[in-house]
N, C-alpha and C. Protein backbone atom coordinates (compact mmCIF):
# COMPACT_ATOMS: atom_id res chain seq x y z
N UNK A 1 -32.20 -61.81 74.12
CA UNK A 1 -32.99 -62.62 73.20
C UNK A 1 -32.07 -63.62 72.50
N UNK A 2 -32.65 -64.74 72.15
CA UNK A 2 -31.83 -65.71 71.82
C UNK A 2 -31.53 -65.51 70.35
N UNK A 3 -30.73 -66.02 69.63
CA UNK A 3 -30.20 -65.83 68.34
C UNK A 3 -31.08 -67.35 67.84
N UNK A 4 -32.13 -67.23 67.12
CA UNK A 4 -32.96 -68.16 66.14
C UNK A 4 -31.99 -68.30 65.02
N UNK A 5 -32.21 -70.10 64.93
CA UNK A 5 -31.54 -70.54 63.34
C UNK A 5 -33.05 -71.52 62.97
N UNK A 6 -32.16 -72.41 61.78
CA UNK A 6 -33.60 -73.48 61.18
C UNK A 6 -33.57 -74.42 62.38
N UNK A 7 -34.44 -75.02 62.78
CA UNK A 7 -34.79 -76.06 63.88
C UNK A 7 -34.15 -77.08 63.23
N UNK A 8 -33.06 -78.34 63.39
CA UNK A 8 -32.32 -79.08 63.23
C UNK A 8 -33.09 -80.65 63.40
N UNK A 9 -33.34 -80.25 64.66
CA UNK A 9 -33.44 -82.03 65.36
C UNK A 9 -35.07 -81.47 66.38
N UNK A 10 -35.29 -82.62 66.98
CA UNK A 10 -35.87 -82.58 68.06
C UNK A 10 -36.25 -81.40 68.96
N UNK A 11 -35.36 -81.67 70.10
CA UNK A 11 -34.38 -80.57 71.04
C UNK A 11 -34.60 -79.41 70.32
N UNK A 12 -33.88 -78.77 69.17
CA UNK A 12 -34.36 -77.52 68.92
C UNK A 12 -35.71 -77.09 68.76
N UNK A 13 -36.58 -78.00 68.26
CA UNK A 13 -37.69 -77.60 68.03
C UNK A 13 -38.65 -78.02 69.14
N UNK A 14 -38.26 -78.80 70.39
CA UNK A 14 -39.12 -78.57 71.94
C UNK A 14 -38.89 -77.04 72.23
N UNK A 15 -37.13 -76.45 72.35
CA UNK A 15 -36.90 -75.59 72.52
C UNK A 15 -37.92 -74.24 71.89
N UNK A 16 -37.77 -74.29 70.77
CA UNK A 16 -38.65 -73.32 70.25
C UNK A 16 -40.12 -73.44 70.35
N UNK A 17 -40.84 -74.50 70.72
CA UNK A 17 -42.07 -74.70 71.34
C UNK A 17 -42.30 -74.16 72.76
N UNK A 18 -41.03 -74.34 73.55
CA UNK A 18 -41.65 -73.92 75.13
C UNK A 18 -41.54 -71.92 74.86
N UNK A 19 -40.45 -71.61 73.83
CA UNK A 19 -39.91 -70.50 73.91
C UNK A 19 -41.04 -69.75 73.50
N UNK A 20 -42.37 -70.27 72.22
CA UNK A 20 -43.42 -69.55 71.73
C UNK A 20 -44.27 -69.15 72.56
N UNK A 21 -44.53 -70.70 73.41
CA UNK A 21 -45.28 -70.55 74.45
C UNK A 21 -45.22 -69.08 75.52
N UNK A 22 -43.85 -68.82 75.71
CA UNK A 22 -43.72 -67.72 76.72
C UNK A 22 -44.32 -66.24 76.23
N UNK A 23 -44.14 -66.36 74.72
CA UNK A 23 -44.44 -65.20 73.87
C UNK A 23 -45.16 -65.00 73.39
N UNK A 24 -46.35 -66.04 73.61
CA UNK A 24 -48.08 -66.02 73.11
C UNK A 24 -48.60 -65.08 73.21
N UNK A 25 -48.82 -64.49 73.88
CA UNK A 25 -49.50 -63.05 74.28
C UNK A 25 -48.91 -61.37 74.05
N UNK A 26 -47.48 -61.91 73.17
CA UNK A 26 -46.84 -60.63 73.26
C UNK A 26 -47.34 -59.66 72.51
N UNK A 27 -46.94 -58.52 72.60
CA UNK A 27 -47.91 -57.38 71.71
C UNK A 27 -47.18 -56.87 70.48
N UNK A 28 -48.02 -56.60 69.49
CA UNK A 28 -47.57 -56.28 68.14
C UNK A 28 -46.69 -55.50 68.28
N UNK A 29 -45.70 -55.19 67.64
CA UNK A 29 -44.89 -54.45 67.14
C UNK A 29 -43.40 -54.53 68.60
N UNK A 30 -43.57 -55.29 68.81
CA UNK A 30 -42.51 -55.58 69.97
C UNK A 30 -41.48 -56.37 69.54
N UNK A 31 -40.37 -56.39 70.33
CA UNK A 31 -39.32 -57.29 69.91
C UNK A 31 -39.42 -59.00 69.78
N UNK A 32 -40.40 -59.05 71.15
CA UNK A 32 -41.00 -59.93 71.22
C UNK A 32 -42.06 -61.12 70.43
N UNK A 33 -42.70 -59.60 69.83
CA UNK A 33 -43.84 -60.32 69.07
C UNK A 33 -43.34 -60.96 67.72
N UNK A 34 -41.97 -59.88 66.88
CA UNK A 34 -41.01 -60.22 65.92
C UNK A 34 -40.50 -61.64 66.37
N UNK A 35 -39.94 -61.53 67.58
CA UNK A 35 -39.80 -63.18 67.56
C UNK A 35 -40.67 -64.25 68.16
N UNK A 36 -41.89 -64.30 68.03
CA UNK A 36 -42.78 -65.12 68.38
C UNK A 36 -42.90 -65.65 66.53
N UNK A 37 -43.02 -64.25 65.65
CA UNK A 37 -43.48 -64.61 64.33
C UNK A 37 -42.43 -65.66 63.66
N UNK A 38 -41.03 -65.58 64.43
CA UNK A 38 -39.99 -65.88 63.53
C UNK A 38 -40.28 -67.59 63.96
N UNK A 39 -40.58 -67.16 65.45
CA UNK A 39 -40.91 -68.80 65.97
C UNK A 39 -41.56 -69.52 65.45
N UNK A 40 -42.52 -69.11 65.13
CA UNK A 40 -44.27 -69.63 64.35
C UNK A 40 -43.18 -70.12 63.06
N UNK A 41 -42.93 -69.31 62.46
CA UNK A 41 -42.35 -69.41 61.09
C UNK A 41 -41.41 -71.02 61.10
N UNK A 42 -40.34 -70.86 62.35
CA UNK A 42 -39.13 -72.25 62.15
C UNK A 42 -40.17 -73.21 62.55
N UNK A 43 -40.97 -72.87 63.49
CA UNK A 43 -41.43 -74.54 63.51
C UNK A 43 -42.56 -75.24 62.52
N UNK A 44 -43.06 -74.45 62.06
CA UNK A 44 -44.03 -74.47 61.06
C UNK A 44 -42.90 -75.57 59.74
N UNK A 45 -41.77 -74.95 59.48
CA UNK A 45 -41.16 -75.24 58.89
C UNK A 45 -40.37 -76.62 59.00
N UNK A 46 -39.99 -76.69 60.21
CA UNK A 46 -39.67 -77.98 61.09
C UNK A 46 -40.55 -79.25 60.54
N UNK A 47 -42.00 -78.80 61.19
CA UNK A 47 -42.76 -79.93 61.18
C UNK A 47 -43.16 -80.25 59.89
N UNK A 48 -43.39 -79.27 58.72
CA UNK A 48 -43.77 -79.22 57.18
C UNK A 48 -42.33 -80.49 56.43
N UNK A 49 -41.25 -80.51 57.13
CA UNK A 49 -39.67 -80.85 56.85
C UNK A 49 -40.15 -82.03 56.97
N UNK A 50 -40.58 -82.26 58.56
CA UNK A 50 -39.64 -83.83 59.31
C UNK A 50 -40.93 -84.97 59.44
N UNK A 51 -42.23 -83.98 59.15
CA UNK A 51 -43.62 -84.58 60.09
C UNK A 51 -44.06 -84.88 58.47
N UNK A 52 -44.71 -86.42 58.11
CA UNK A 52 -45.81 -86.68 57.20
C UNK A 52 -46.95 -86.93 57.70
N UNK A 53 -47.71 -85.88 57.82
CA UNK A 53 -48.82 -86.05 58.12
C UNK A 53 -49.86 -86.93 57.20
N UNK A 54 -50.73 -87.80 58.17
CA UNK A 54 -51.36 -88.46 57.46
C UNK A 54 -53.20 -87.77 56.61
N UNK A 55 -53.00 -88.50 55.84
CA UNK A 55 -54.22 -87.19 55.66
C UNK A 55 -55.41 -87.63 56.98
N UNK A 56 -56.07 -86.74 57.12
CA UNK A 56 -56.75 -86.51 58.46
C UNK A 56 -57.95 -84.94 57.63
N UNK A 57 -58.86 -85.09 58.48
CA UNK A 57 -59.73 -84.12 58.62
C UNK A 57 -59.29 -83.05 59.14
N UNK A 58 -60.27 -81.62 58.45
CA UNK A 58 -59.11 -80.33 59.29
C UNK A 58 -59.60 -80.34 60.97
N UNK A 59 -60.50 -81.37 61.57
CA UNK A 59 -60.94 -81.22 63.07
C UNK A 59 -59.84 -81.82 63.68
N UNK A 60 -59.32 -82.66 63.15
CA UNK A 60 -58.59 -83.80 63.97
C UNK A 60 -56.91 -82.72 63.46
N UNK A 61 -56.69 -82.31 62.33
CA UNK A 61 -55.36 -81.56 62.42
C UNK A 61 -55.34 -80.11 63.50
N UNK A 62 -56.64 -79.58 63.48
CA UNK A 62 -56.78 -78.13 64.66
C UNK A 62 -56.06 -79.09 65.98
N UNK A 63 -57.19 -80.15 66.14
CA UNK A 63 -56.28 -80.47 67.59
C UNK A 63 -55.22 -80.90 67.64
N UNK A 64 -54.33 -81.52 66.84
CA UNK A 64 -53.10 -81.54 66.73
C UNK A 64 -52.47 -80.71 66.84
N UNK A 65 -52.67 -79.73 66.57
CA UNK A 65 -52.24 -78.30 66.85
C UNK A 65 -52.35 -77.11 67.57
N UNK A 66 -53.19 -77.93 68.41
CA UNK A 66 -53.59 -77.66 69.64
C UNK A 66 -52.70 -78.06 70.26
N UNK A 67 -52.32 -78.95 70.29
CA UNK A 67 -51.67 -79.95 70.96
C UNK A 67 -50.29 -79.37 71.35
N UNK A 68 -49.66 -79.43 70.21
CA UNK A 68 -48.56 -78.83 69.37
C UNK A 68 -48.04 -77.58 70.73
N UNK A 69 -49.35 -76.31 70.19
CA UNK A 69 -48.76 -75.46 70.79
C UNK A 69 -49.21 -74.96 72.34
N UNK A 70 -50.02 -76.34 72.73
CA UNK A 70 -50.35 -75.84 74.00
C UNK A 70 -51.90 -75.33 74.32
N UNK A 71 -52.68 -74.85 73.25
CA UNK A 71 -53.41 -74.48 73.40
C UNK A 71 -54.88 -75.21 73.97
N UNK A 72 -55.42 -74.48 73.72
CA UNK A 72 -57.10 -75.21 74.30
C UNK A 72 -58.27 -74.27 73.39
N UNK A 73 -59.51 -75.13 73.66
CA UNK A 73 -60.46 -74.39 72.86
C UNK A 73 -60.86 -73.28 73.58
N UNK A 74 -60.62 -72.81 74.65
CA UNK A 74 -60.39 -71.23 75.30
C UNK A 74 -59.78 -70.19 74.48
N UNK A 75 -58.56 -70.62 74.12
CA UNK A 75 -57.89 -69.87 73.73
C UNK A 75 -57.86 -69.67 71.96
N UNK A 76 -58.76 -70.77 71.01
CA UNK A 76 -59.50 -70.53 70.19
C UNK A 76 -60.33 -69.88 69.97
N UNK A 77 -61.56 -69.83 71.03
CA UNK A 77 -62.47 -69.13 71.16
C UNK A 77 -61.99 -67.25 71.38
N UNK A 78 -60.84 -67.24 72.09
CA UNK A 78 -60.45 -65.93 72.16
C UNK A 78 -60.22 -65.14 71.09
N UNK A 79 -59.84 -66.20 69.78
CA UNK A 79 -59.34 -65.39 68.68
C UNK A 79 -60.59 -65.51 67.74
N UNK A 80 -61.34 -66.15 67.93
CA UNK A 80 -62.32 -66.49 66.76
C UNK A 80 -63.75 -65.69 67.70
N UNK A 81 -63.78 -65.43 68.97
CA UNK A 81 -64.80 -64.55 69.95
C UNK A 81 -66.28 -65.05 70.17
N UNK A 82 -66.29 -66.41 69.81
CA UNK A 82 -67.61 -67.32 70.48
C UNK A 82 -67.15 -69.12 71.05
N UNK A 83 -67.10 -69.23 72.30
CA UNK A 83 -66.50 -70.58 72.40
C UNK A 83 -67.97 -71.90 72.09
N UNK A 84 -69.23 -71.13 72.34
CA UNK A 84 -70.23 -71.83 72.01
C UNK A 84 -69.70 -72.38 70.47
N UNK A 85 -69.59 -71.73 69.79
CA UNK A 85 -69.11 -72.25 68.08
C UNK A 85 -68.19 -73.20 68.15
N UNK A 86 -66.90 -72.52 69.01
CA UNK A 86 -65.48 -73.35 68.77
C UNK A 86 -65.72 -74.91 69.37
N UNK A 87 -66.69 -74.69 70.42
CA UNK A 87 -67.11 -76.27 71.01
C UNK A 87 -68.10 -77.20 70.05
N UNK A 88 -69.31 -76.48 69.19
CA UNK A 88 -69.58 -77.12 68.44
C UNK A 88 -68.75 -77.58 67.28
N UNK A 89 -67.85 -76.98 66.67
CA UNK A 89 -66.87 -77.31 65.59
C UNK A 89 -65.77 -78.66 65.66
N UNK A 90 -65.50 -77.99 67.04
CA UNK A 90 -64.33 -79.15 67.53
C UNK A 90 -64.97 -80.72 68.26
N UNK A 91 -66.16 -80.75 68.52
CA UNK A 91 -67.12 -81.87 68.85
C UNK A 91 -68.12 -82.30 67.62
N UNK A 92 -67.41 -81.51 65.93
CA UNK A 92 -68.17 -82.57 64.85
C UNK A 92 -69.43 -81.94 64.78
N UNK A 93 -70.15 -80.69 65.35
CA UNK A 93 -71.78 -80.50 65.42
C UNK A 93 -71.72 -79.42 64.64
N UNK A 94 -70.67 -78.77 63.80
CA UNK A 94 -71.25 -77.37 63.23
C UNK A 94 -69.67 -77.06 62.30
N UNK A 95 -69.61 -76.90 60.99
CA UNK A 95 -68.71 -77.25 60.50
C UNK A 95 -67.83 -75.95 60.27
N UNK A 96 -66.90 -75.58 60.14
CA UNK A 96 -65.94 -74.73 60.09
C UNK A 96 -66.06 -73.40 59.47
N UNK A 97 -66.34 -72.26 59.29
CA UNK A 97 -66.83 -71.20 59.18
C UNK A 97 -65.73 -70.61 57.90
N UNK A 98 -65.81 -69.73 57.23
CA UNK A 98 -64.42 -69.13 56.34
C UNK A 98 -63.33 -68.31 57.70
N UNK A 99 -64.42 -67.91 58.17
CA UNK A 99 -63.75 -66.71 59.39
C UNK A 99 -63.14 -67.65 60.28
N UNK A 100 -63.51 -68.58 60.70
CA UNK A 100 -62.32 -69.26 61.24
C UNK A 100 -61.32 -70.08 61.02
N UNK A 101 -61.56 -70.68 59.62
CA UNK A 101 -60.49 -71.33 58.87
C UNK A 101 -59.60 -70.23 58.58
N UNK A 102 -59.77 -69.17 58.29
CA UNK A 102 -58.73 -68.02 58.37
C UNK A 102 -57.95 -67.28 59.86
N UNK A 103 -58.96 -67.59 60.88
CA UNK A 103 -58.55 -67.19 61.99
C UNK A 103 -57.59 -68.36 62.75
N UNK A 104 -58.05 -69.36 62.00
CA UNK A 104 -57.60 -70.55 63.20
C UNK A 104 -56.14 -71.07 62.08
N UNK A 105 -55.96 -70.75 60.87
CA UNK A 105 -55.02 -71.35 60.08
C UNK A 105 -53.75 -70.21 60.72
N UNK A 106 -54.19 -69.10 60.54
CA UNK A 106 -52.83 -68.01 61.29
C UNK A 106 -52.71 -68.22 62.63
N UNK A 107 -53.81 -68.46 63.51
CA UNK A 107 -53.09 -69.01 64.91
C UNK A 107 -52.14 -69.91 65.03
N UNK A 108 -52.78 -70.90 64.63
CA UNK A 108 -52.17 -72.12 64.48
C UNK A 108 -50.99 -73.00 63.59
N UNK A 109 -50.81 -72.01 62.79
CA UNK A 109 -49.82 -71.80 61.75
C UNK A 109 -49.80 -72.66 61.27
N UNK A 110 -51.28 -73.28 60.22
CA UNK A 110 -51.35 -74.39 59.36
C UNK A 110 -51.99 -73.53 57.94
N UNK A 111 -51.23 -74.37 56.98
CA UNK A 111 -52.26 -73.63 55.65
C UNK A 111 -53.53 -74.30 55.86
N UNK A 112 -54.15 -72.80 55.04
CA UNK A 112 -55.95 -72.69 54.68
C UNK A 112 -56.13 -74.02 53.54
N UNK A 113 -55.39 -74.40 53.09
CA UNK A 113 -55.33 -75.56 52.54
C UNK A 113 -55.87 -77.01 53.04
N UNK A 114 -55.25 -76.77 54.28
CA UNK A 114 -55.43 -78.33 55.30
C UNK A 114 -56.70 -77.74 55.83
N UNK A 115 -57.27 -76.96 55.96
CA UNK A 115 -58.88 -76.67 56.75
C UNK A 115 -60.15 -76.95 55.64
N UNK A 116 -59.76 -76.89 54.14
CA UNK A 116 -60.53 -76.26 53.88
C UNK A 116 -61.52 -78.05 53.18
N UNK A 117 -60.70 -78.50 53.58
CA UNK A 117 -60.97 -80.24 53.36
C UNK A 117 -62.70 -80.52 53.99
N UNK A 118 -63.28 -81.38 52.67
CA UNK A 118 -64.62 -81.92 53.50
C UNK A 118 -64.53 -82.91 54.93
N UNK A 119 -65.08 -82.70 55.38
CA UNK A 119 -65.39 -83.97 56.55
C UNK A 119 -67.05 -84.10 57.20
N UNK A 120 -66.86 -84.71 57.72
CA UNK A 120 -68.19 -85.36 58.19
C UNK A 120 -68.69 -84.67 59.76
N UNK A 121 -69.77 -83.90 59.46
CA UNK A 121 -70.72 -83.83 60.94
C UNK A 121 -71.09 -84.88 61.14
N UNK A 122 -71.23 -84.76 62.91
CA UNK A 122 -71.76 -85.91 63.59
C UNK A 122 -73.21 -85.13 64.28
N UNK A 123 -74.45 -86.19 64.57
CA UNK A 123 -75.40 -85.69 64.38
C UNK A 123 -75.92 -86.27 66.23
């Protein structure tokens, strides 16, 4: 296992993006899963550092962070357990639930802060 520091530059923090990726699925209490959390943790930290986000709606920051870590609304739907919802949410038709602003802020390792913002349904 690799020896984790703070993400520096760039390069470290692709690095620790492809490295989460491998460890997405790892199981609790594993060595693994310890360093998936530590991962979540530096880059979270990285991007909070280096990234000004512009203000944005919490639909348009989920997919950014989607983006980010690879994911898809599959794999939303897996953690939140209806993709009918996660497709209306993420297409503007049905607005963000508590249960998934909590489910989708720890996936995604954004504060409940940035979700919990008004925005606009589309009709």
């Amino acid at each position: 296992m690799k020896q984790w520091f703070l993400l520096e530059n760039e390069k470290d923090y692709k690095l620790a993006k492809e490295r989460y990726q491998q460890l997405r699925e790892a199981r609790r209490s594993t060595p693994e899963h310890k360093e998936k959390l530590l991962l979540a943790h530096l880059i979270n930290h990285y991007v909070t550092k280096n990234w000004k986000l512009p203000p944005s709606d919490p639909i348009e920051l989920i997919k950014a962070r989607m983006e980010d870590f690879g994911y898809t609304a599959t794999d939303l739907a897996r953690v939140y357990g209806d993709k009918g919802t996660v497709s209306k949410v993420l297409n503007y038709k049905q607005a963000l639930s508590l249960t998934m602003i909590r489910k989708f802020s720890k996936l995604l390792n954004m504060p409940l802060e940035s979700l919990i913002k008004e925005y606009k349904l589309r009709k």
